[in-house]
PDB file of N, CA and C in Angstrom:
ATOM      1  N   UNK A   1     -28.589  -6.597  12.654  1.00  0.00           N
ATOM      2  CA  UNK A   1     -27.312  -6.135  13.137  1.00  0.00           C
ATOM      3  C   UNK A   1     -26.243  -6.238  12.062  1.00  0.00           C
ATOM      4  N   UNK A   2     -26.304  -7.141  11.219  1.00  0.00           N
ATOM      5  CA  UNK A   2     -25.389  -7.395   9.996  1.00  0.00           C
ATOM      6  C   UNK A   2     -25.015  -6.402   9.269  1.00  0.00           C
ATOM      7  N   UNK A   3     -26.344  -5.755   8.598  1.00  0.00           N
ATOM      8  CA  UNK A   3     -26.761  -4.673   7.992  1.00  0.00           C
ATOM      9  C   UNK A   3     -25.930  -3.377   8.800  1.00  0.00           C
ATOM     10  N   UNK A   4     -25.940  -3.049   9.942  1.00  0.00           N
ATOM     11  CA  UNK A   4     -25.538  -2.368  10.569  1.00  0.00           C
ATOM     12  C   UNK A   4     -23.550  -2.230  10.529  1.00  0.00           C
ATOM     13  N   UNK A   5     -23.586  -3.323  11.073  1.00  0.00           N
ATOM     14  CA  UNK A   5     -22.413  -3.299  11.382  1.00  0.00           C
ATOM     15  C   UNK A   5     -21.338  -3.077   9.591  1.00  0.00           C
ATOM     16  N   UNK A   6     -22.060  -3.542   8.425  1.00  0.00           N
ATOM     17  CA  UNK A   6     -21.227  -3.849   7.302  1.00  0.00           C
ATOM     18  C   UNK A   6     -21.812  -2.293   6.923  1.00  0.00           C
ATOM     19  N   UNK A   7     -22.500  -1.597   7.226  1.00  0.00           N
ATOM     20  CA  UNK A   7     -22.657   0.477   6.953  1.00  0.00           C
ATOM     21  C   UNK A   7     -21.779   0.915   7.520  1.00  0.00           C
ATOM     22  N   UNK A   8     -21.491   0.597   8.898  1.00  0.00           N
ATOM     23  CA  UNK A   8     -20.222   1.202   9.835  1.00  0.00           C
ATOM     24  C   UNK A   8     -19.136   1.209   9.234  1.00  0.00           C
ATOM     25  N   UNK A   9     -18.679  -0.255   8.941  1.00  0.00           N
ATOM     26  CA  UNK A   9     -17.460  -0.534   8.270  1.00  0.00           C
ATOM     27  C   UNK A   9     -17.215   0.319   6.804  1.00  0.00           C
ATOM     28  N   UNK A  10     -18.321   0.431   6.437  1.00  0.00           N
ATOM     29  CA  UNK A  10     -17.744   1.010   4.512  1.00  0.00           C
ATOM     30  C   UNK A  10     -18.067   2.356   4.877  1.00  0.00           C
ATOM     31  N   UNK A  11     -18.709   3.141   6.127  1.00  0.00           N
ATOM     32  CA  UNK A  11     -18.581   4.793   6.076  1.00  0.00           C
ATOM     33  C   UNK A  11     -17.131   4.940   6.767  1.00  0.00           C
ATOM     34  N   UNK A  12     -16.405   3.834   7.603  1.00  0.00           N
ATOM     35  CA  UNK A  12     -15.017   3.919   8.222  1.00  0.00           C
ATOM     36  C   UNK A  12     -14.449   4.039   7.073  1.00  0.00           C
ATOM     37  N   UNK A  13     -14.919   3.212   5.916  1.00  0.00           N
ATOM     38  CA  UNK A  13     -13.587   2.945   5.245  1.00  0.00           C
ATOM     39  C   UNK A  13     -13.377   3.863   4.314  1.00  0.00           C
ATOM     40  N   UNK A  14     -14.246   5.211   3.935  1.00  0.00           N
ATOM     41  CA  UNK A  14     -14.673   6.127   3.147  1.00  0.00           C
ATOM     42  C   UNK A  14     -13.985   7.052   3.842  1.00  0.00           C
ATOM     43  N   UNK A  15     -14.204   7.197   4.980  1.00  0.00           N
ATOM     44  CA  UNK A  15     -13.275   8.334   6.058  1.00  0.00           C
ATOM     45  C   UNK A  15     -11.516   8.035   5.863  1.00  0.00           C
ATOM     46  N   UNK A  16     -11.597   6.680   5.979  1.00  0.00           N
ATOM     47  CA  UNK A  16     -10.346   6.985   5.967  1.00  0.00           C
ATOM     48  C   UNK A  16      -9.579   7.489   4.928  1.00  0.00           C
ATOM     49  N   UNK A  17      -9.698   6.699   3.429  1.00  0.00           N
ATOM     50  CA  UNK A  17      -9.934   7.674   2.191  1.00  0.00           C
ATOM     51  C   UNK A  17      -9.881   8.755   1.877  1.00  0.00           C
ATOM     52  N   UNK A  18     -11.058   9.200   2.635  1.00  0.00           N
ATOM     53  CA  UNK A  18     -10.952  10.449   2.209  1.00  0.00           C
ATOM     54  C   UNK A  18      -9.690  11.754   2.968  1.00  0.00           C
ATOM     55  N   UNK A  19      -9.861  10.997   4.263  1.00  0.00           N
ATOM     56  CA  UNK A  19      -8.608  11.401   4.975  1.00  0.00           C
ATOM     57  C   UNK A  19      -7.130  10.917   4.278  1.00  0.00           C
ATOM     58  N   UNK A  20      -6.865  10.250   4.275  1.00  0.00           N
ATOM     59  CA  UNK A  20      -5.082   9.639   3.810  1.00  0.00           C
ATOM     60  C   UNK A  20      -5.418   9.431   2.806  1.00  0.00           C
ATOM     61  N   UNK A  21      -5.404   9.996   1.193  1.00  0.00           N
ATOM     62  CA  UNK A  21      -6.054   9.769  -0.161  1.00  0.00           C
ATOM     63  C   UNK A  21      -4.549   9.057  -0.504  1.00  0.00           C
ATOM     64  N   UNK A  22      -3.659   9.237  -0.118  1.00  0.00           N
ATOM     65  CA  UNK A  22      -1.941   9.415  -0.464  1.00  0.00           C
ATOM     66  C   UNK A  22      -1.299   7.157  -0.231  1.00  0.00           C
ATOM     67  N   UNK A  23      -2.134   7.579   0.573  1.00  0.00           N
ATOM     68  CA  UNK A  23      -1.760   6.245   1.754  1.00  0.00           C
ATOM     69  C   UNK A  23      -2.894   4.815   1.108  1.00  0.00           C
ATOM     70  N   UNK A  24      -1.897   3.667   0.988  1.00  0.00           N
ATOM     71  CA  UNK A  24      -3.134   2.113   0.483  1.00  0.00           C
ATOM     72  C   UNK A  24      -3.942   2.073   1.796  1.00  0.00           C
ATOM     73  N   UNK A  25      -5.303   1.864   1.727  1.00  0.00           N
ATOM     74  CA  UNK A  25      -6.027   1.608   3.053  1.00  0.00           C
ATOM     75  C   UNK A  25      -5.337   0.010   3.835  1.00  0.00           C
ATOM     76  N   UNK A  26      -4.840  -1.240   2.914  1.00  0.00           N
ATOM     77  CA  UNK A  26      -4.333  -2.108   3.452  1.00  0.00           C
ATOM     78  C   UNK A  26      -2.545  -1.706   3.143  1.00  0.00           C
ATOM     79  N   UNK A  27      -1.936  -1.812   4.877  1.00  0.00           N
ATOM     80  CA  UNK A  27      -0.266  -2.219   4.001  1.00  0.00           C
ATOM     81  C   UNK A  27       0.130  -3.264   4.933  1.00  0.00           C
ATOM     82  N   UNK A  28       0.931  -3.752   4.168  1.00  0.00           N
ATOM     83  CA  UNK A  28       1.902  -5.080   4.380  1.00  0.00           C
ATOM     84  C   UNK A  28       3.198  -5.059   4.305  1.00  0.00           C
ATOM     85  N   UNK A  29       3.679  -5.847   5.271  1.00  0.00           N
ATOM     86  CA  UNK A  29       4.641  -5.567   5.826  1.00  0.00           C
ATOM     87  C   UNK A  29       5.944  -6.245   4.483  1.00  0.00           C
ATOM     88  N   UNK A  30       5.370  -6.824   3.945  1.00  0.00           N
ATOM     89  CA  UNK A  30       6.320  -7.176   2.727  1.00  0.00           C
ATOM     90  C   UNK A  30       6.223  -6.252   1.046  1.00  0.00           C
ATOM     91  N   UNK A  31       5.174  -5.530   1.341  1.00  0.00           N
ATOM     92  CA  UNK A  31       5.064  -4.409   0.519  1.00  0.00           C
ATOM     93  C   UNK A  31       5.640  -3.404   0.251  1.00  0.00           C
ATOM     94  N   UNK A  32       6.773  -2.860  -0.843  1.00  0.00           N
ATOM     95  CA  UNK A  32       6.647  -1.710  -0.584  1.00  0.00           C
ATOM     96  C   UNK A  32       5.951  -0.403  -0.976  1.00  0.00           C
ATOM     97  N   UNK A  33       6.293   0.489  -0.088  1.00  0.00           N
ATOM     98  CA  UNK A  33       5.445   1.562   0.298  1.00  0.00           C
ATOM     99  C   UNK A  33       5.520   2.411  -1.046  1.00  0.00           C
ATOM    100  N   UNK A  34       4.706   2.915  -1.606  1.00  0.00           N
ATOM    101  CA  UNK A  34       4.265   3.633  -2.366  1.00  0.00           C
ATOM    102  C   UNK A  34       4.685   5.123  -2.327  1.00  0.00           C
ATOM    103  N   UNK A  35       4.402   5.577  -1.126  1.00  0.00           N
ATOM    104  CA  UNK A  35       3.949   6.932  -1.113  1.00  0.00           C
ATOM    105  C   UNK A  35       5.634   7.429  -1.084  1.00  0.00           C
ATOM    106  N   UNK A  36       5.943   8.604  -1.435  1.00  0.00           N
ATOM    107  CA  UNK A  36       7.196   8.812  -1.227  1.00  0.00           C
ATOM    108  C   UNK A  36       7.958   9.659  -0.275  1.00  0.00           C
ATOM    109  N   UNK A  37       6.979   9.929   0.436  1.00  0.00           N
ATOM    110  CA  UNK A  37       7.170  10.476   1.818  1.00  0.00           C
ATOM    111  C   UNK A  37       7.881   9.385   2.788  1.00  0.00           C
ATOM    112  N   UNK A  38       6.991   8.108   2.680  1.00  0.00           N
ATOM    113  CA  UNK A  38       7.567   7.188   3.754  1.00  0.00           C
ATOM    114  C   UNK A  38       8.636   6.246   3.219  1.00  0.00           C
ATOM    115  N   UNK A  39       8.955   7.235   1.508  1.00  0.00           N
ATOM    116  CA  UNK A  39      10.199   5.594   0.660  1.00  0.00           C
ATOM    117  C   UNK A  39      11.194   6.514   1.842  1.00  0.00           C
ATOM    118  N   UNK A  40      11.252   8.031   1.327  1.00  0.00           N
ATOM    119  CA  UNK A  40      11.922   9.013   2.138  1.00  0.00           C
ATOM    120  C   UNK A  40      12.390   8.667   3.678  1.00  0.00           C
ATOM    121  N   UNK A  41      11.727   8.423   4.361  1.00  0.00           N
ATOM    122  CA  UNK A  41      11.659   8.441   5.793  1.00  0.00           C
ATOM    123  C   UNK A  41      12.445   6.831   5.878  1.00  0.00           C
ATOM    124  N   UNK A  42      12.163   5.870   5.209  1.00  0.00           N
ATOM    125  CA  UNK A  42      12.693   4.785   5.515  1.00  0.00           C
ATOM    126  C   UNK A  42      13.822   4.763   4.501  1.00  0.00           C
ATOM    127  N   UNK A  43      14.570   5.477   3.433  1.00  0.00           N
ATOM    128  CA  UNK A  43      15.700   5.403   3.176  1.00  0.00           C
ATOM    129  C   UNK A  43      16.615   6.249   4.424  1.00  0.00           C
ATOM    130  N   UNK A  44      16.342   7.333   4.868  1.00  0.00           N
ATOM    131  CA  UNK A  44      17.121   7.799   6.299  1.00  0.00           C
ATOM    132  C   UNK A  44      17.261   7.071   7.020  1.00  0.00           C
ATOM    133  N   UNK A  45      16.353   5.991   7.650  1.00  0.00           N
ATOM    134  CA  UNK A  45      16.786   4.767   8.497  1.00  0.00           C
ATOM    135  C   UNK A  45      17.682   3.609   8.041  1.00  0.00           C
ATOM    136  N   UNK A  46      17.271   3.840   7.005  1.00  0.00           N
ATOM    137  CA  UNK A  46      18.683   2.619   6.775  1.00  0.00           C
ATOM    138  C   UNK A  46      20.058   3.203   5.935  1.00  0.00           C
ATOM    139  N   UNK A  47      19.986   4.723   5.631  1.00  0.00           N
ATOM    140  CA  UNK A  47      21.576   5.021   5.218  1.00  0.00           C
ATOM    141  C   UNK A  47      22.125   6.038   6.235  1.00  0.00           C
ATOM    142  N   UNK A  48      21.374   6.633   6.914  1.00  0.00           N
ATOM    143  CA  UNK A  48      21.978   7.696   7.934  1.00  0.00           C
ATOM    144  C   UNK A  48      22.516   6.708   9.141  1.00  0.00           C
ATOM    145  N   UNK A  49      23.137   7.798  10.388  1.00  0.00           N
ATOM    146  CA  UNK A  49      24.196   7.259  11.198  1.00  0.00           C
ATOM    147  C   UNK A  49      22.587   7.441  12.274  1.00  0.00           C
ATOM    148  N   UNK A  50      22.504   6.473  13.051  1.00  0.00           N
ATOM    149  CA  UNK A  50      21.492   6.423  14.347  1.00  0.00           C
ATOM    150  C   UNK A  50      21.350   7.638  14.785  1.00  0.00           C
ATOM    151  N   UNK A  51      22.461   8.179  15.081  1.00  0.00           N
ATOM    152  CA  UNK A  51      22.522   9.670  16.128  1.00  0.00           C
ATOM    153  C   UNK A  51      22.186  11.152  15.592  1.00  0.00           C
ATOM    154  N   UNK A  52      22.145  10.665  14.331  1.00  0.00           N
ATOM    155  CA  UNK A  52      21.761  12.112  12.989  1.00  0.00           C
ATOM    156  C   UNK A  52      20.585  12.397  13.674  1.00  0.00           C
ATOM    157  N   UNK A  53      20.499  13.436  13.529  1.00  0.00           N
ATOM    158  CA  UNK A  53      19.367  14.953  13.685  1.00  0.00           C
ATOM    159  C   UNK A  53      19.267  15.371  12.325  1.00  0.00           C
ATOM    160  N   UNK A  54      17.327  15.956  12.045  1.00  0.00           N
ATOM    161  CA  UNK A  54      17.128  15.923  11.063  1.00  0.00           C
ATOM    162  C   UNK A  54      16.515  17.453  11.235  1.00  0.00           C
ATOM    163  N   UNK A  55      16.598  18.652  11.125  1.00  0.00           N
ATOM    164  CA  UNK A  55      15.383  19.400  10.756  1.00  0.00           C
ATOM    165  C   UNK A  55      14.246  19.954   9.866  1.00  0.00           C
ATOM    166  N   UNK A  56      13.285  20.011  10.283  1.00  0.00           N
ATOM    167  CA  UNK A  56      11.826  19.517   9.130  1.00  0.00           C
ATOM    168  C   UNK A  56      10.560  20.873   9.988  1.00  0.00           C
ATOM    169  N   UNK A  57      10.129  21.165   8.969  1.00  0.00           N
ATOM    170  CA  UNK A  57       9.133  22.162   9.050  1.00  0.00           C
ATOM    171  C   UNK A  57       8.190  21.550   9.904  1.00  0.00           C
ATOM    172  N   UNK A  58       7.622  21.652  11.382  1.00  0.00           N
ATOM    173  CA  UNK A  58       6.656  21.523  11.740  1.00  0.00           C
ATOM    174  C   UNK A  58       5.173  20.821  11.330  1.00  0.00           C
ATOM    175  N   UNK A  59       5.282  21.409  10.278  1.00  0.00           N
ATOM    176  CA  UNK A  59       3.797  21.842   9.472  1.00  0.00           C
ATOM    177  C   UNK A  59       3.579  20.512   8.403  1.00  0.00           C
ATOM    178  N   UNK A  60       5.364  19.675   7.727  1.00  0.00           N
ATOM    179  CA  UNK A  60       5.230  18.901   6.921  1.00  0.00           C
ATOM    180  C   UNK A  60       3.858  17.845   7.365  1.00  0.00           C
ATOM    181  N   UNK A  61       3.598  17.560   8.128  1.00  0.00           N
ATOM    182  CA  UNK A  61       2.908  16.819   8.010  1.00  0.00           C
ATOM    183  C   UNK A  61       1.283  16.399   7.486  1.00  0.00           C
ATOM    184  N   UNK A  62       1.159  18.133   7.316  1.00  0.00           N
ATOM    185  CA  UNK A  62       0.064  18.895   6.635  1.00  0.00           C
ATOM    186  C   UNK A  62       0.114  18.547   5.224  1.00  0.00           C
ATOM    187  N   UNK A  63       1.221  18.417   4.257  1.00  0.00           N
ATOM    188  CA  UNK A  63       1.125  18.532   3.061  1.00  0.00           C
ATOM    189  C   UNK A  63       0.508  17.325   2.188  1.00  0.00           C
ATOM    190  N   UNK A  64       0.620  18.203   1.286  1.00  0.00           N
ATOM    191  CA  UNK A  64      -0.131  16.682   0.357  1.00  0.00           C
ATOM    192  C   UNK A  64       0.602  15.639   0.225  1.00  0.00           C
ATOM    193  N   UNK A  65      -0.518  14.415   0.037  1.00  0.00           N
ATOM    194  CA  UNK A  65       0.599  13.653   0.224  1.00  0.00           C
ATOM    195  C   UNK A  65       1.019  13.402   1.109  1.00  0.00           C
ATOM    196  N   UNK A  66       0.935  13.847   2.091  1.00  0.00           N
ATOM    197  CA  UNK A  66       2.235  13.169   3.665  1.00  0.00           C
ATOM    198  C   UNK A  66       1.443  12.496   4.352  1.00  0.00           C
ATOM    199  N   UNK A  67       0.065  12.995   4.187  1.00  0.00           N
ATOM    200  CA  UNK A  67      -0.903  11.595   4.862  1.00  0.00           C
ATOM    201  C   UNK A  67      -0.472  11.361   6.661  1.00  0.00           C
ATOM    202  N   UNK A  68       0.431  12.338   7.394  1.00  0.00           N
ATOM    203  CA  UNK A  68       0.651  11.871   8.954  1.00  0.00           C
ATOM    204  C   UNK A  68       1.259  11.164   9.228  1.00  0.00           C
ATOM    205  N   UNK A  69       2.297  10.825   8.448  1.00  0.00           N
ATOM    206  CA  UNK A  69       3.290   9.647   8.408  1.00  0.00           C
ATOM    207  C   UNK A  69       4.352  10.593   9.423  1.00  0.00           C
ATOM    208  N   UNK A  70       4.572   9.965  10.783  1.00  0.00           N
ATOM    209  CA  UNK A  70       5.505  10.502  11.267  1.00  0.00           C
ATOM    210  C   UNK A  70       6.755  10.201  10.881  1.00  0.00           C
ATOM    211  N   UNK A  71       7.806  11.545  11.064  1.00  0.00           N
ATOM    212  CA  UNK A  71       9.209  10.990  10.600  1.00  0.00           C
ATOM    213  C   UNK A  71       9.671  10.430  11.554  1.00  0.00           C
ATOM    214  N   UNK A  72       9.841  10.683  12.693  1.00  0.00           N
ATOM    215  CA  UNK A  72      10.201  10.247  14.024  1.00  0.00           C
ATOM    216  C   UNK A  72      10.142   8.858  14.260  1.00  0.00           C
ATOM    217  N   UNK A  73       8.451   8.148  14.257  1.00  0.00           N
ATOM    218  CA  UNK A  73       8.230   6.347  13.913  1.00  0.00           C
ATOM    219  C   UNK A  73       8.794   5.657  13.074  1.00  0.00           C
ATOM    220  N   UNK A  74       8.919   6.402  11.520  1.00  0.00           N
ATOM    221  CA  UNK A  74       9.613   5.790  10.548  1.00  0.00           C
ATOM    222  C   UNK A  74      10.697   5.800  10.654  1.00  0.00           C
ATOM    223  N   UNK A  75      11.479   6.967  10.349  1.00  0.00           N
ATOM    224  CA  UNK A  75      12.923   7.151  10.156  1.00  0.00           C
ATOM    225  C   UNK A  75      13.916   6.500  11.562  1.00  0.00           C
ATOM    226  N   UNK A  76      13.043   6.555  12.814  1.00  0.00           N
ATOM    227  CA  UNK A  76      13.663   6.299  14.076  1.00  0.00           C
ATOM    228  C   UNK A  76      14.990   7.048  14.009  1.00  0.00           C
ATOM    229  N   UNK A  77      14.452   8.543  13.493  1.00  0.00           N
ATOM    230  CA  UNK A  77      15.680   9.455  13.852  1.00  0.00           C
ATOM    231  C   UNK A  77      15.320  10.770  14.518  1.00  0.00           C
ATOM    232  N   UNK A  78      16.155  11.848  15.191  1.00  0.00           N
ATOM    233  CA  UNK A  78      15.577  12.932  16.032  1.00  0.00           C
ATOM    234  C   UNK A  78      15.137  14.007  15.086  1.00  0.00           C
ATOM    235  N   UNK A  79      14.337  14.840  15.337  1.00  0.00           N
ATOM    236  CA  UNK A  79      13.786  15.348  14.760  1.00  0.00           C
ATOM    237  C   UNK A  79      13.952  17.221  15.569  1.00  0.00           C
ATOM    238  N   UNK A  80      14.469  18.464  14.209  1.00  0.00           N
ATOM    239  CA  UNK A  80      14.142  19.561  15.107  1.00  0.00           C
ATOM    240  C   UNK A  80      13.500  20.214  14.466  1.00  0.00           C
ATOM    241  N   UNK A  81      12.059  20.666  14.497  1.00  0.00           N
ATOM    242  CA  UNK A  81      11.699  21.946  14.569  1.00  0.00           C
ATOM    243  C   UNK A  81      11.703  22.859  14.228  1.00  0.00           C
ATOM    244  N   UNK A  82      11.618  23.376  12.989  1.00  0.00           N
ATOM    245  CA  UNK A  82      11.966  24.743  12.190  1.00  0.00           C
ATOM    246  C   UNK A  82      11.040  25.462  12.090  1.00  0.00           C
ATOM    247  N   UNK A  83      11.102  26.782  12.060  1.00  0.00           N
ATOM    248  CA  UNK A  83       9.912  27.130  11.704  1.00  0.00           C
ATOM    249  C   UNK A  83       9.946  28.275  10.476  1.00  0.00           C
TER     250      UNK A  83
END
């Protein structure tokens, strides 16, 4: 079962990789973030006004690099819709 379970873990950890290439597989909460999508998203949370509205292409989250980092979780700001 050892054997098993430590194949599971390193084909997870290859997926994820290969999925979020952009993104550290470990982050910490005293780290900062690398990628510059999410320096982005967390400088709007701490210099914009709470109530700011942001509009953003749909699709960003597709791009390279953006790895699925929502702006919405990060930034904890509203978000509209462009297309």
């Amino acid at each position: 079962m050892g054997v098993a379970v430590h194949s599971l873990c390193g084909v997870t950890v290859l997926a994820q990789r290969a999925n979020f290439p952009a993104t550290p597989y470990l982050e910490w909460p005293w780290k900062v973030d690398r990628n510059p999508w999410v320096q982005a998203f967390e400088w709007i949370r701490a210099n914009t006004p709470e109530d700011a509205y942001f509009a953003m292409n749909p699709d960003a989250m597709q791009l390279p690099g953006e790895d699925e980092h929502g702006f919405r979780a990060i930034a904890q700001r509203s978000l509209l819709a462009i297309a």
